[in-house]
PDB file of N, CA and C in Angstrom:
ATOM      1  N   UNK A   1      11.373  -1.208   5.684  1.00  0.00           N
ATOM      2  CA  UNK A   1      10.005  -0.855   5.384  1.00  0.00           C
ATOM      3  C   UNK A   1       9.341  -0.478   6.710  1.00  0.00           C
ATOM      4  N   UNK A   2       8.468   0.762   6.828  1.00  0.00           N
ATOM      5  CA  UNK A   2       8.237   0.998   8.013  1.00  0.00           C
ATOM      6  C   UNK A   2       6.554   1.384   7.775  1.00  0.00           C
ATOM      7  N   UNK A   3       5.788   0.728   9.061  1.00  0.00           N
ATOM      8  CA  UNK A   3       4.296   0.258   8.561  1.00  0.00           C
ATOM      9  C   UNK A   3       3.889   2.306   9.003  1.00  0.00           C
ATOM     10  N   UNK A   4       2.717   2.068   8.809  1.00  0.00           N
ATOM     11  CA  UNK A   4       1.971   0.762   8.247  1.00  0.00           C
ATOM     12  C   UNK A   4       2.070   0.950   6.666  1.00  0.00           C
ATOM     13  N   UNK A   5       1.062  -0.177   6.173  1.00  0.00           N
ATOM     14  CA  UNK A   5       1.733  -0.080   4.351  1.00  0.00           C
ATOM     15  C   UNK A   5       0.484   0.657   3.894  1.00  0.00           C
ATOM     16  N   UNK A   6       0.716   1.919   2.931  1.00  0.00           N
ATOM     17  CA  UNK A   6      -0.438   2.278   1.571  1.00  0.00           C
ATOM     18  C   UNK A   6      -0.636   2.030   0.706  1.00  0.00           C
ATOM     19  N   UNK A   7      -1.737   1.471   0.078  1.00  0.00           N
ATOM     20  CA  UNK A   7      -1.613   0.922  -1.213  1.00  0.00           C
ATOM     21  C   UNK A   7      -2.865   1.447  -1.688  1.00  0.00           C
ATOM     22  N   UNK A   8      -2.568   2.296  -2.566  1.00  0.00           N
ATOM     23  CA  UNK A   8      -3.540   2.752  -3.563  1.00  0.00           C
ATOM     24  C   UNK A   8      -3.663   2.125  -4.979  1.00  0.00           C
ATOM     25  N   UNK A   9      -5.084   1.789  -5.052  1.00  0.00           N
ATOM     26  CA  UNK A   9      -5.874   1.251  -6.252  1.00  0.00           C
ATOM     27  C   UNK A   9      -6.545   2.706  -6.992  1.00  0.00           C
ATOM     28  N   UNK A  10      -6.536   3.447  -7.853  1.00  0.00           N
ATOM     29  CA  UNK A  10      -7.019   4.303  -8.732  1.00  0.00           C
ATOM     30  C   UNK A  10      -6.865   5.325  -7.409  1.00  0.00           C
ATOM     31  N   UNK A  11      -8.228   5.990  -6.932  1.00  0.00           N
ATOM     32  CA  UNK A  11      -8.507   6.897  -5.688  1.00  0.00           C
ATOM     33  C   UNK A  11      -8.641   6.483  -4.666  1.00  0.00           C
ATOM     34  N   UNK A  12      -8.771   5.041  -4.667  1.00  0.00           N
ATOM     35  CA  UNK A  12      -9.099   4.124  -3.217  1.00  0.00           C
ATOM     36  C   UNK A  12      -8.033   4.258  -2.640  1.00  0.00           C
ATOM     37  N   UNK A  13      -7.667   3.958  -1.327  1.00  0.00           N
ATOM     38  CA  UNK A  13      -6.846   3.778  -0.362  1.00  0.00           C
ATOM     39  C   UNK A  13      -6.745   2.408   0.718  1.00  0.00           C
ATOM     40  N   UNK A  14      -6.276   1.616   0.819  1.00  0.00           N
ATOM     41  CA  UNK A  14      -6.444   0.604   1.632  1.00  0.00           C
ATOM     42  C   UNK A  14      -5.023   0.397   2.554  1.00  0.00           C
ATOM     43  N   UNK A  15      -4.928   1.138   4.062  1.00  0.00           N
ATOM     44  CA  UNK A  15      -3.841   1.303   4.684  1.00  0.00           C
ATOM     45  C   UNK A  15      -3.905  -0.457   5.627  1.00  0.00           C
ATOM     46  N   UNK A  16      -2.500  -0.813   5.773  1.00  0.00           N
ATOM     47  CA  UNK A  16      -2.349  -2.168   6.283  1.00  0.00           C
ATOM     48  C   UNK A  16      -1.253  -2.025   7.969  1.00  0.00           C
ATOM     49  N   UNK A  17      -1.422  -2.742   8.820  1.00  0.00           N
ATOM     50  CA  UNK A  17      -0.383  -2.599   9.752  1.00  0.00           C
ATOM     51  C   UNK A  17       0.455  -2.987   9.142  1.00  0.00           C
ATOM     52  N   UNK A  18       0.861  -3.985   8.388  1.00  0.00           N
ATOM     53  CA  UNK A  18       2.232  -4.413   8.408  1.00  0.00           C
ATOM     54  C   UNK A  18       2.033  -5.352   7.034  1.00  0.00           C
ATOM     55  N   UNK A  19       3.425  -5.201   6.234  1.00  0.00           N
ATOM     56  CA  UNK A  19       3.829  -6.121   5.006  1.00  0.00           C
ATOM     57  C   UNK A  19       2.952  -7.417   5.338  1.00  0.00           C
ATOM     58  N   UNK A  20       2.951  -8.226   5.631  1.00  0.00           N
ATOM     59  CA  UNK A  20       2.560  -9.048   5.575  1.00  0.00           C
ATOM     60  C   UNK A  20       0.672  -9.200   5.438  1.00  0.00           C
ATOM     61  N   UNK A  21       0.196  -8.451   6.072  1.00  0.00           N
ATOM     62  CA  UNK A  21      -1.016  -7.769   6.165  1.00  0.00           C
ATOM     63  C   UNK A  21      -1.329  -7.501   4.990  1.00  0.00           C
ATOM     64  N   UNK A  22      -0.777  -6.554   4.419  1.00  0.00           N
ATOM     65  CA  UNK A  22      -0.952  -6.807   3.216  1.00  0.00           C
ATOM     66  C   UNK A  22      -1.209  -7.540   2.139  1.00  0.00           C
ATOM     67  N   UNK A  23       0.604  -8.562   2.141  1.00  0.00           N
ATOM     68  CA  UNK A  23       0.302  -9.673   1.324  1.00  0.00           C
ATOM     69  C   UNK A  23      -0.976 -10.696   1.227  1.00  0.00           C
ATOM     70  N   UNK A  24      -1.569 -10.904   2.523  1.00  0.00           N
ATOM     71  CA  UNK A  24      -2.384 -11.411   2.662  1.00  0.00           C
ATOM     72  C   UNK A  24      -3.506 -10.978   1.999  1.00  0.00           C
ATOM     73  N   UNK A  25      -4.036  -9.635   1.634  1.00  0.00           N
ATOM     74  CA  UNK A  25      -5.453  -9.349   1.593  1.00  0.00           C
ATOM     75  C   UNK A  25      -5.849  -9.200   0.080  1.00  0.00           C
ATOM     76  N   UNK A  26      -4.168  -8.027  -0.410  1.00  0.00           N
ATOM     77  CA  UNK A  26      -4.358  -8.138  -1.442  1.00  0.00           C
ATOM     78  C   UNK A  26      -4.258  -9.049  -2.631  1.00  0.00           C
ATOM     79  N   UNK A  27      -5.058  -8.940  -3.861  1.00  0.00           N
ATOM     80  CA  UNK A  27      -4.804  -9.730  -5.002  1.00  0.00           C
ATOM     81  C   UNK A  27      -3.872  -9.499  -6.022  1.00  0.00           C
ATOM     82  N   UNK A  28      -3.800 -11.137  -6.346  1.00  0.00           N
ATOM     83  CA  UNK A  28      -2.647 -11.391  -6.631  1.00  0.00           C
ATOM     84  C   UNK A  28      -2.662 -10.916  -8.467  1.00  0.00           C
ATOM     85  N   UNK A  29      -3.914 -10.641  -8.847  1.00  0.00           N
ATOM     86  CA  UNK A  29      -4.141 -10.720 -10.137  1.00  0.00           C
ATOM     87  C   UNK A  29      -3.748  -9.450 -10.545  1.00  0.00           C
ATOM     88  N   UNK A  30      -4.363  -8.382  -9.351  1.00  0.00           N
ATOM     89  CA  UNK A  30      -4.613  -7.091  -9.151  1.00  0.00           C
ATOM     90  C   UNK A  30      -2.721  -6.526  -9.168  1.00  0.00           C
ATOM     91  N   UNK A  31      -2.246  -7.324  -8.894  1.00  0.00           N
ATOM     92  CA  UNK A  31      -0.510  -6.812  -8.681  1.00  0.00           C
ATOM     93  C   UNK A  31      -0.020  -6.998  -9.985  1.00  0.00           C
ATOM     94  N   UNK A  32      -0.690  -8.391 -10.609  1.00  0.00           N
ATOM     95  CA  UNK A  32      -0.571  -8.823 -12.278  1.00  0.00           C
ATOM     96  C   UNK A  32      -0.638  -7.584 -13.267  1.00  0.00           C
ATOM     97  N   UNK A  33      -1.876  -6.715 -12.604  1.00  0.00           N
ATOM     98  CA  UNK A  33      -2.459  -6.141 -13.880  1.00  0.00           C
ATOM     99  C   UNK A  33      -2.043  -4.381 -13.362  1.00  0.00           C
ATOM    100  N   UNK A  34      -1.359  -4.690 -12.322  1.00  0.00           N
ATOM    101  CA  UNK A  34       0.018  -3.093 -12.162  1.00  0.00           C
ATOM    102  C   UNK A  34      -1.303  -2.168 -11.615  1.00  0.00           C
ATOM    103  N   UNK A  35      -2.348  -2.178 -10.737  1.00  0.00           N
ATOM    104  CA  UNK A  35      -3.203  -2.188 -10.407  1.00  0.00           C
ATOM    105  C   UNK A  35      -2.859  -1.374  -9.301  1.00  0.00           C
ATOM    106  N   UNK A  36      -2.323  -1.782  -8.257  1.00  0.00           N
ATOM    107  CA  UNK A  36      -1.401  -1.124  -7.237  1.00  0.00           C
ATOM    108  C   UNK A  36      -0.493  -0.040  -7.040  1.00  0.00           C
ATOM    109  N   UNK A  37      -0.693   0.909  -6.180  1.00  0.00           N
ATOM    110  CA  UNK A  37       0.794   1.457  -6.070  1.00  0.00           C
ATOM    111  C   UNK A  37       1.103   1.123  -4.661  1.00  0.00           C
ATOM    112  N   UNK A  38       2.268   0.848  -4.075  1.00  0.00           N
ATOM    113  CA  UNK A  38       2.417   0.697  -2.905  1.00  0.00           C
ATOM    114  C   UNK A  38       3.496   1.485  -2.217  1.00  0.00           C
ATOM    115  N   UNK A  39       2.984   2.379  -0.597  1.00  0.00           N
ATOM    116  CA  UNK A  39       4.275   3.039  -0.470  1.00  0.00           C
ATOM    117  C   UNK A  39       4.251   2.836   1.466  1.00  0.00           C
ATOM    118  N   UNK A  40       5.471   2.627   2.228  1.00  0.00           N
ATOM    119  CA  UNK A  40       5.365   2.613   3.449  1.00  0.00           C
ATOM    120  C   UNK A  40       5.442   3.866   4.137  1.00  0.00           C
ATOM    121  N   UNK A  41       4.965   4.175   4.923  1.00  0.00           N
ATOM    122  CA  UNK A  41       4.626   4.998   5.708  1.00  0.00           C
ATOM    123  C   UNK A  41       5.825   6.713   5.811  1.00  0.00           C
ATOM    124  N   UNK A  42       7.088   6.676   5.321  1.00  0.00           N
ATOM    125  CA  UNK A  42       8.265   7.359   5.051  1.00  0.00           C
ATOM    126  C   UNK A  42       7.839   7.858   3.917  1.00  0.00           C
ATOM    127  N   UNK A  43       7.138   7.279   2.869  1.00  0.00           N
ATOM    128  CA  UNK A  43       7.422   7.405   1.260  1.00  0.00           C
ATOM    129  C   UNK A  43       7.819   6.739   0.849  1.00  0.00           C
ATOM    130  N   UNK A  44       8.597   5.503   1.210  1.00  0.00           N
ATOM    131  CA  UNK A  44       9.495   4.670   0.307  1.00  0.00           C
ATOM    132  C   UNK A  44       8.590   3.865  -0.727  1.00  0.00           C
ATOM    133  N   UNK A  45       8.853   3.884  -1.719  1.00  0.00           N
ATOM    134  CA  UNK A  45       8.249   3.308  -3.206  1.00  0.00           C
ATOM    135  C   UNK A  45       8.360   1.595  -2.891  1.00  0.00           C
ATOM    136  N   UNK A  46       7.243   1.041  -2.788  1.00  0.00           N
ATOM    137  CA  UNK A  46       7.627  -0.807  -2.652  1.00  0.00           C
ATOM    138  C   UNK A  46       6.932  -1.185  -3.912  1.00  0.00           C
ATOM    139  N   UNK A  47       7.926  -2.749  -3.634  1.00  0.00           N
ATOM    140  CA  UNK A  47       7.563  -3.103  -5.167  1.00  0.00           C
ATOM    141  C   UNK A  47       6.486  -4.744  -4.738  1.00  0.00           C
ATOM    142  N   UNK A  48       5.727  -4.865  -5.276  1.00  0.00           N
ATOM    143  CA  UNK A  48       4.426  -5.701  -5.405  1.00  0.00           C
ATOM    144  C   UNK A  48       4.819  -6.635  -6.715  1.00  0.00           C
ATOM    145  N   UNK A  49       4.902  -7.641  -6.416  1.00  0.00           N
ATOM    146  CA  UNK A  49       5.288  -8.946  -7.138  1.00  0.00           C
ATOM    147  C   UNK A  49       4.569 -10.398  -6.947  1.00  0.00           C
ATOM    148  N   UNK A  50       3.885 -10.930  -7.970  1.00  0.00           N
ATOM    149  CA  UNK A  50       3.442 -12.216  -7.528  1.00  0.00           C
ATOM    150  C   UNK A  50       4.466 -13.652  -7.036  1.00  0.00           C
ATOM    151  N   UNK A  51       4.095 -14.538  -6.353  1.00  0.00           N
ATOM    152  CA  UNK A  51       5.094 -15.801  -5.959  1.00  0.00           C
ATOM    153  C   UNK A  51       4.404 -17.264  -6.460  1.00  0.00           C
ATOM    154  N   UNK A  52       5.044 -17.504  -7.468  1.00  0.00           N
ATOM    155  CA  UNK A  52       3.775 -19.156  -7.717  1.00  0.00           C
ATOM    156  C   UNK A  52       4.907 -19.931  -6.904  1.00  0.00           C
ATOM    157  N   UNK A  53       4.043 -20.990  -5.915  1.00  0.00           N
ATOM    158  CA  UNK A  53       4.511 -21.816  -5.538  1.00  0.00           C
ATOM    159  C   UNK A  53       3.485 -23.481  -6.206  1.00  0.00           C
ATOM    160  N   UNK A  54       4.552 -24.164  -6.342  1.00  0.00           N
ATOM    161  CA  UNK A  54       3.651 -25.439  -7.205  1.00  0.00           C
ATOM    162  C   UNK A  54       3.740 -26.568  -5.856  1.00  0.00           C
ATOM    163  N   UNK A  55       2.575 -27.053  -6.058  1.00  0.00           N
ATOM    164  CA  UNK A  55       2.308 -28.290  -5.103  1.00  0.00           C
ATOM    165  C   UNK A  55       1.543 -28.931  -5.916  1.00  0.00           C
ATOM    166  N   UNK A  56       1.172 -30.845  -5.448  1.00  0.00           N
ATOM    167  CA  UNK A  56       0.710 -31.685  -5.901  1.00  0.00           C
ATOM    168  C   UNK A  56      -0.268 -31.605  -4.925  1.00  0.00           C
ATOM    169  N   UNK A  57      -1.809 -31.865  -6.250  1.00  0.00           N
ATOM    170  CA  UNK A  57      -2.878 -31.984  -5.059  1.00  0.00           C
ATOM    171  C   UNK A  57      -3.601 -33.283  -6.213  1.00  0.00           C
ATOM    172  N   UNK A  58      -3.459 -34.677  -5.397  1.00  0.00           N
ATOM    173  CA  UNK A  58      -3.982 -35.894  -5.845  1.00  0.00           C
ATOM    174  C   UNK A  58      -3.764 -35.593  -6.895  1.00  0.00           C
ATOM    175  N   UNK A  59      -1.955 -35.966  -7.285  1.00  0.00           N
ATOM    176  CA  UNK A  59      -1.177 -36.630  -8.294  1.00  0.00           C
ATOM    177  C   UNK A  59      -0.871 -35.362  -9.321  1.00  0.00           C
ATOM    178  N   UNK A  60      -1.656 -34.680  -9.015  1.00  0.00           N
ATOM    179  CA  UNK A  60      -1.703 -33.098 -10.031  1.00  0.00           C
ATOM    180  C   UNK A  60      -0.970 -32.065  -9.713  1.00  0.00           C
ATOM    181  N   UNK A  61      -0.560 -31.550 -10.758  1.00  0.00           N
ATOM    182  CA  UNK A  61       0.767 -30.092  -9.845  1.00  0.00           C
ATOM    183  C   UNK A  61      -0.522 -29.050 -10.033  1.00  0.00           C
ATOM    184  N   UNK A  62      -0.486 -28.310  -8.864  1.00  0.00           N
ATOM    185  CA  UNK A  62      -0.902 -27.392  -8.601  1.00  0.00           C
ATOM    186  C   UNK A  62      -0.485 -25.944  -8.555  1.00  0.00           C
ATOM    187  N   UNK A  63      -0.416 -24.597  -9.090  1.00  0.00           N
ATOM    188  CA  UNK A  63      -0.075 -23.673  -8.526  1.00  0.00           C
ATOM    189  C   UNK A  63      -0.771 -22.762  -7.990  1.00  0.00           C
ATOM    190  N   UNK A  64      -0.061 -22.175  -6.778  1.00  0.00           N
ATOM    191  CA  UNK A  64      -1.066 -21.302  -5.370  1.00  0.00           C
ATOM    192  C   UNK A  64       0.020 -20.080  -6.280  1.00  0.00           C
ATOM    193  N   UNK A  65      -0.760 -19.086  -5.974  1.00  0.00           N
ATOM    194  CA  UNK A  65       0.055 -17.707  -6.269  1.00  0.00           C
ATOM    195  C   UNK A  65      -0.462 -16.420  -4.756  1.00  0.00           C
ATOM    196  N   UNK A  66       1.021 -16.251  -4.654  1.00  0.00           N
ATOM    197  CA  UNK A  66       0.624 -14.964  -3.677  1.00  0.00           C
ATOM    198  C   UNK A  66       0.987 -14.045  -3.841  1.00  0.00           C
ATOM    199  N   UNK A  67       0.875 -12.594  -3.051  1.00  0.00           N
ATOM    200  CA  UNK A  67       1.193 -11.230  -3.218  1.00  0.00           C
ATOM    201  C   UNK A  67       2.585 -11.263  -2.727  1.00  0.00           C
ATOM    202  N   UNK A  68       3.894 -10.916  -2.618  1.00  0.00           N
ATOM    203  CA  UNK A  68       4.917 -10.626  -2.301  1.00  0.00           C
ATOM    204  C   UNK A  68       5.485  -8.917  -2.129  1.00  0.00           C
ATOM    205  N   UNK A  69       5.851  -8.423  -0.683  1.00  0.00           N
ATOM    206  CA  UNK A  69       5.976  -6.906  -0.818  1.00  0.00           C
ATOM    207  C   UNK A  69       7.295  -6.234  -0.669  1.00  0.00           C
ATOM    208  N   UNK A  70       8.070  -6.080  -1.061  1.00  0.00           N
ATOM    209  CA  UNK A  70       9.875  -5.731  -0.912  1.00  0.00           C
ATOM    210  C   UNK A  70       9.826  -4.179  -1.083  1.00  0.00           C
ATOM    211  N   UNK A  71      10.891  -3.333  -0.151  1.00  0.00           N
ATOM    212  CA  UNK A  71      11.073  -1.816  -0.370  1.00  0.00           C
ATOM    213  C   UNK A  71      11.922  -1.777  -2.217  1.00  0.00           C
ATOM    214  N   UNK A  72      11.422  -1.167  -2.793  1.00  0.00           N
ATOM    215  CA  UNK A  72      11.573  -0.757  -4.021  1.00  0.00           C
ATOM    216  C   UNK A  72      12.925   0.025  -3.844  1.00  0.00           C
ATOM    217  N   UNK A  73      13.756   0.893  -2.600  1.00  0.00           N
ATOM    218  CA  UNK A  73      14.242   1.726  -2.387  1.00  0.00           C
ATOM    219  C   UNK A  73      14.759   1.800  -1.435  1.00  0.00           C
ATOM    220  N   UNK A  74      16.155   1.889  -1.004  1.00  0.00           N
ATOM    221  CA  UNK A  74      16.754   2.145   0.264  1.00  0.00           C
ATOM    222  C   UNK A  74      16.439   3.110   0.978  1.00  0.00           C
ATOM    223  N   UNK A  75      16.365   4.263   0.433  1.00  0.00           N
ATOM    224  CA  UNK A  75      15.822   5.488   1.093  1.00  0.00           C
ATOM    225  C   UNK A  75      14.327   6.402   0.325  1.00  0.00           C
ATOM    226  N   UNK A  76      13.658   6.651   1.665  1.00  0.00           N
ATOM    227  CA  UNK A  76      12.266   7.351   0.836  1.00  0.00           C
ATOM    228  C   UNK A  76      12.771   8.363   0.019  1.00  0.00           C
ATOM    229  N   UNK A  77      12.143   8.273  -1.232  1.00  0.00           N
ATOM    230  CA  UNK A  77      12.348   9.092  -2.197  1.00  0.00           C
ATOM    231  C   UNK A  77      10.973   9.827  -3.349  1.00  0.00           C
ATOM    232  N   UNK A  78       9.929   9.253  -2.364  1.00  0.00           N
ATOM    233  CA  UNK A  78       8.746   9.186  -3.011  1.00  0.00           C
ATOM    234  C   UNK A  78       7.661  10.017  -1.929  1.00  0.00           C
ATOM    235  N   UNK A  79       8.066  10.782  -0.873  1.00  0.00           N
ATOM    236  CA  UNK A  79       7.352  11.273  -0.130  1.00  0.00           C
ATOM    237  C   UNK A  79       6.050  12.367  -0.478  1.00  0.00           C
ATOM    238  N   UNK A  80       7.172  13.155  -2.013  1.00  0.00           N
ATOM    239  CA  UNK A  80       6.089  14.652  -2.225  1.00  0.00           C
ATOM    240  C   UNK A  80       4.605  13.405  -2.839  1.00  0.00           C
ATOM    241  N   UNK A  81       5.025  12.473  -3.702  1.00  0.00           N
ATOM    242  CA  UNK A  81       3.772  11.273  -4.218  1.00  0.00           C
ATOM    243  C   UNK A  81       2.808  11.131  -3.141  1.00  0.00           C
ATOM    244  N   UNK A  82       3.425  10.432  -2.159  1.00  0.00           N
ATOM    245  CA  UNK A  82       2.937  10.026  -1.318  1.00  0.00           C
ATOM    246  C   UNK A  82       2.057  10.842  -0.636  1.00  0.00           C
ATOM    247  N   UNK A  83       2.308  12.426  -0.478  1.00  0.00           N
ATOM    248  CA  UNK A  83       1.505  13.481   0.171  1.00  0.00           C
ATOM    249  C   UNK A  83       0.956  13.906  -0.697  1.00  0.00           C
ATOM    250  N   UNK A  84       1.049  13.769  -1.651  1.00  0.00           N
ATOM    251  CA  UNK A  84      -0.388  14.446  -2.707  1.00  0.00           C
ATOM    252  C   UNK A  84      -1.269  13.452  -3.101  1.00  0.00           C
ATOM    253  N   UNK A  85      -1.204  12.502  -2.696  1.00  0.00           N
ATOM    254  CA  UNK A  85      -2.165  11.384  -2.654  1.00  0.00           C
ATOM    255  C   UNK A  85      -3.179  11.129  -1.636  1.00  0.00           C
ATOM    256  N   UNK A  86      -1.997  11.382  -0.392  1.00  0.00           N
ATOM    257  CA  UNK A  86      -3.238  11.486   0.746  1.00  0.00           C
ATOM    258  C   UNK A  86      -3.950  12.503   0.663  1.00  0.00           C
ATOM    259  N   UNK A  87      -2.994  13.815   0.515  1.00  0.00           N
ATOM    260  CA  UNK A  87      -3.835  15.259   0.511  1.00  0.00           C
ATOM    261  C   UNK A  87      -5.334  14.816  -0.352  1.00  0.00           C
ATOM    262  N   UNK A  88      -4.974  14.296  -1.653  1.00  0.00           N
ATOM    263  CA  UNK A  88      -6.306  14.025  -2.369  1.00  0.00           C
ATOM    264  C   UNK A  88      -7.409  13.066  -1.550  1.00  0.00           C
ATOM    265  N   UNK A  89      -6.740  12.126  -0.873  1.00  0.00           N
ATOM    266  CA  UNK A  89      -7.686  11.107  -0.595  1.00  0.00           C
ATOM    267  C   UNK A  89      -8.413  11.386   0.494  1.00  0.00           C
ATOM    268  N   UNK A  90      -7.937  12.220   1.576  1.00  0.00           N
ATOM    269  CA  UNK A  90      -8.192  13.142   2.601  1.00  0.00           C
ATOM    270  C   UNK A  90      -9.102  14.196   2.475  1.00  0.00           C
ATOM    271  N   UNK A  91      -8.960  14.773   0.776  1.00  0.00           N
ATOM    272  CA  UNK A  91     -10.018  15.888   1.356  1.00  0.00           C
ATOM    273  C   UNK A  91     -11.001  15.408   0.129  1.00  0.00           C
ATOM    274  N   UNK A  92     -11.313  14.257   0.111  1.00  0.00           N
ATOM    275  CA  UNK A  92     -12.240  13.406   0.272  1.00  0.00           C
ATOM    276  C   UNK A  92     -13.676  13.486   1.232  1.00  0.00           C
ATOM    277  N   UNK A  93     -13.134  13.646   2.513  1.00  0.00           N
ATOM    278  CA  UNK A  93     -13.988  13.596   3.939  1.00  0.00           C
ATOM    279  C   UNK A  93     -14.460  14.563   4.534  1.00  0.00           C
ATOM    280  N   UNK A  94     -13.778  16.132   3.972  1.00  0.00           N
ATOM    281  CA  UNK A  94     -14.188  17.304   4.258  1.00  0.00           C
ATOM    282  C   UNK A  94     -13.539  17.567   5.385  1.00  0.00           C
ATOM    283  N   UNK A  95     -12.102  17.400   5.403  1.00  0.00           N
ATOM    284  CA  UNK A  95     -11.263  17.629   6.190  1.00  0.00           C
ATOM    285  C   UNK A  95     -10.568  18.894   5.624  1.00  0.00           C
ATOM    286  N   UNK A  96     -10.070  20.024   6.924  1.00  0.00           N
ATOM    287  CA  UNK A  96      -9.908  21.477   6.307  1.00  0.00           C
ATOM    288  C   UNK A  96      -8.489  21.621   5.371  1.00  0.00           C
ATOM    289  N   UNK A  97      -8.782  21.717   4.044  1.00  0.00           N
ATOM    290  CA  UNK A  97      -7.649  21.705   3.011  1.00  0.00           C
ATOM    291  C   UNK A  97      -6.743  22.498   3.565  1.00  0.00           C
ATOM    292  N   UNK A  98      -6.787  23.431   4.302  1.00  0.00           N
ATOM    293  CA  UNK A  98      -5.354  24.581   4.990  1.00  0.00           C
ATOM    294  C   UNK A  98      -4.768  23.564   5.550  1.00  0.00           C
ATOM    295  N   UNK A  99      -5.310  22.395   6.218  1.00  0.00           N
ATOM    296  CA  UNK A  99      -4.995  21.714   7.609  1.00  0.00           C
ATOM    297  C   UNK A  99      -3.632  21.279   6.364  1.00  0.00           C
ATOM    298  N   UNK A 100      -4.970  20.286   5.752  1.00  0.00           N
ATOM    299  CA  UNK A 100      -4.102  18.929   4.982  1.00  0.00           C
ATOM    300  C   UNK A 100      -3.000  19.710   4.117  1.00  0.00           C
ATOM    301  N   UNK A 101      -2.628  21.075   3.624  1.00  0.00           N
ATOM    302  CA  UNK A 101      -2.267  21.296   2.491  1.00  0.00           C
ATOM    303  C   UNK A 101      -1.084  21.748   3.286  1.00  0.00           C
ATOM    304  N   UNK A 102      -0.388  21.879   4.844  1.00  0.00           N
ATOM    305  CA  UNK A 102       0.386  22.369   5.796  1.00  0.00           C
ATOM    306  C   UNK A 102       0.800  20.938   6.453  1.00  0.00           C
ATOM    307  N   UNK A 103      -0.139  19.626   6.725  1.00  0.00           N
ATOM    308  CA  UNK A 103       0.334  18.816   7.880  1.00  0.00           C
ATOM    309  C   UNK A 103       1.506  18.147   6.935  1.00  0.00           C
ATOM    310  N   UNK A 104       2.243  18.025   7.948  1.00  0.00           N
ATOM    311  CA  UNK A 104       3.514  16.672   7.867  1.00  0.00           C
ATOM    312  C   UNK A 104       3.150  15.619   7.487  1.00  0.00           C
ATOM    313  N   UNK A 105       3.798  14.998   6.598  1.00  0.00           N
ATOM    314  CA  UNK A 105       3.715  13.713   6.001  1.00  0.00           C
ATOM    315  C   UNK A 105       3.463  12.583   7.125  1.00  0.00           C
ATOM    316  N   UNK A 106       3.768  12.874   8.141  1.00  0.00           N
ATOM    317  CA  UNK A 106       3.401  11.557   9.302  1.00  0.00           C
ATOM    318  C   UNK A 106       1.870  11.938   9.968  1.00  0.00           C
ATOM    319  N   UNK A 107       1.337  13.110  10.077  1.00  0.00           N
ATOM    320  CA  UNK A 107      -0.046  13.303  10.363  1.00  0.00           C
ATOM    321  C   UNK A 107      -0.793  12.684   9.081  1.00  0.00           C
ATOM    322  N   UNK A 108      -0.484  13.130   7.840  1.00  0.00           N
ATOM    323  CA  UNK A 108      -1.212  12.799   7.117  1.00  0.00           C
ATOM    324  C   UNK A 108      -1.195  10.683   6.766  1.00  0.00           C
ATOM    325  N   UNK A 109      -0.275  10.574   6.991  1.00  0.00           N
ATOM    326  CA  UNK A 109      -0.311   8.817   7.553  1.00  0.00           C
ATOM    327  C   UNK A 109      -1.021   8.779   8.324  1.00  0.00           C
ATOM    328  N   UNK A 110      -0.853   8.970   9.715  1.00  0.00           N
ATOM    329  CA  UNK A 110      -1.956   8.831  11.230  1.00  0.00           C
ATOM    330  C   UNK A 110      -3.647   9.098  10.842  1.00  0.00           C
ATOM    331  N   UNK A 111      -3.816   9.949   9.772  1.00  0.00           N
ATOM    332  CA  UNK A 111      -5.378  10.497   9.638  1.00  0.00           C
ATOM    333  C   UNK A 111      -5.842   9.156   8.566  1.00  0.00           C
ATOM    334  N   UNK A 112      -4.858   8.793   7.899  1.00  0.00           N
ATOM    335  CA  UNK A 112      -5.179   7.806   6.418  1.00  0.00           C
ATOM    336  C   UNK A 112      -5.672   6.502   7.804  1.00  0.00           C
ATOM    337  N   UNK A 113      -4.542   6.178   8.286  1.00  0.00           N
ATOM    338  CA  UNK A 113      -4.884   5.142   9.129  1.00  0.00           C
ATOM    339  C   UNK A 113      -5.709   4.969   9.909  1.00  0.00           C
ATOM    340  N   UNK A 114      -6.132   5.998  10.631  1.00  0.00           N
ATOM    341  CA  UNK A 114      -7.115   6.335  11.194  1.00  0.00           C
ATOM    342  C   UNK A 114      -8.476   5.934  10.661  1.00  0.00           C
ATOM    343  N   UNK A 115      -8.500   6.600   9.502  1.00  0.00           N
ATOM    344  CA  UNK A 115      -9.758   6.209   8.894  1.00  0.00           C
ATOM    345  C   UNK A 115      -9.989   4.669   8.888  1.00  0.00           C
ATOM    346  N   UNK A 116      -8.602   4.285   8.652  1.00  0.00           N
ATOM    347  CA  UNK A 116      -9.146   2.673   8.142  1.00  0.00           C
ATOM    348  C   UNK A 116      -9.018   1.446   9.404  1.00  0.00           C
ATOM    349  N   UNK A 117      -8.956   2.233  10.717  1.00  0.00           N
ATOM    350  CA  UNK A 117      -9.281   1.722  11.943  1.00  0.00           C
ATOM    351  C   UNK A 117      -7.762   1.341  13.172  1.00  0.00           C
ATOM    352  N   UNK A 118      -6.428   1.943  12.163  1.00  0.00           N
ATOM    353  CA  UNK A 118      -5.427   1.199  12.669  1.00  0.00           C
ATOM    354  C   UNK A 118      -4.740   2.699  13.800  1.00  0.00           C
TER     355      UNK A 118
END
C-alpha cells in the first residue's frame, strides 16, 4: 500500500498520510454502511473492514470497534477510477480542466493532497 491513502465519501475527498491515519479518523459505522471507497495513491483498490475487540469494563464485556485498512489487490488495477475521481474532485476548485484532463495520475495525487495540507 503506498500513501498517502484516498478515501472518498459520495464527492468528498479526505486524503490521509498513511493507513493507519486513516484507521484512526475514519468511522467505523461509516465502513458498516459501505460508505467509503478507498484507494492508495497507485490506484490500488483497499478494502475497509470493521475490528470488534471485546474487553471487560467493571465486570461487563465491552466491545470497542475500529476501522481496519488492507490492499484489496496486489497490483493497481483501479487507476482509470481513481483519475476520474480526482479529475472530478479537482475541478471542483477551478483548476484548468486541459491541465487536469492531461496530468498523470501522481500530479493529480500531489494536487488532492495538497489541498488537504499533506
Amino acid at each position: 500500500m503506498d500513501p498517502p491513502i484516498l478515501v472518498f465519501e459520495g464527492g468528498d475527498l479526505s486524503v490521509f498520510a498513511s493507513a493507519e491515519a486513516a484507521q484512526a479518523r475514519l468511522e467505523w459505522l461509516g465502513v458498516e454502511d459501505d460508505v467509503y471507497q478507498a484507494f492508495d495513491s497507485r490506484g490500488r483498490s483497499l478494502w475497509l473492514g470493521v475490528v470488534e475487540t471485546e474487553r471487560r469494563l467493571r465486570g461487563f464485556p465491552v466491545v470497542e470497534k475500529s476501522v481496519s485498512i488492507e490492499s484489496a489487490e496486489r497490483r493497481p488495477s483501479h487507476q482509470a477510477d481513481l483519475r476520474a475521481r480526482l479529475i472530478h474532485y479537482l475541478g471542483l476548485f477551478d483548476l484548468d480542466p486541459g491541465y487536469l484532463a492531461t496530468a498523470a495520475l501522481v500530479d493529480l495525487v500531489r494536487l488532492a493532497a495538497e489541498r488537504h495540507g499533506l
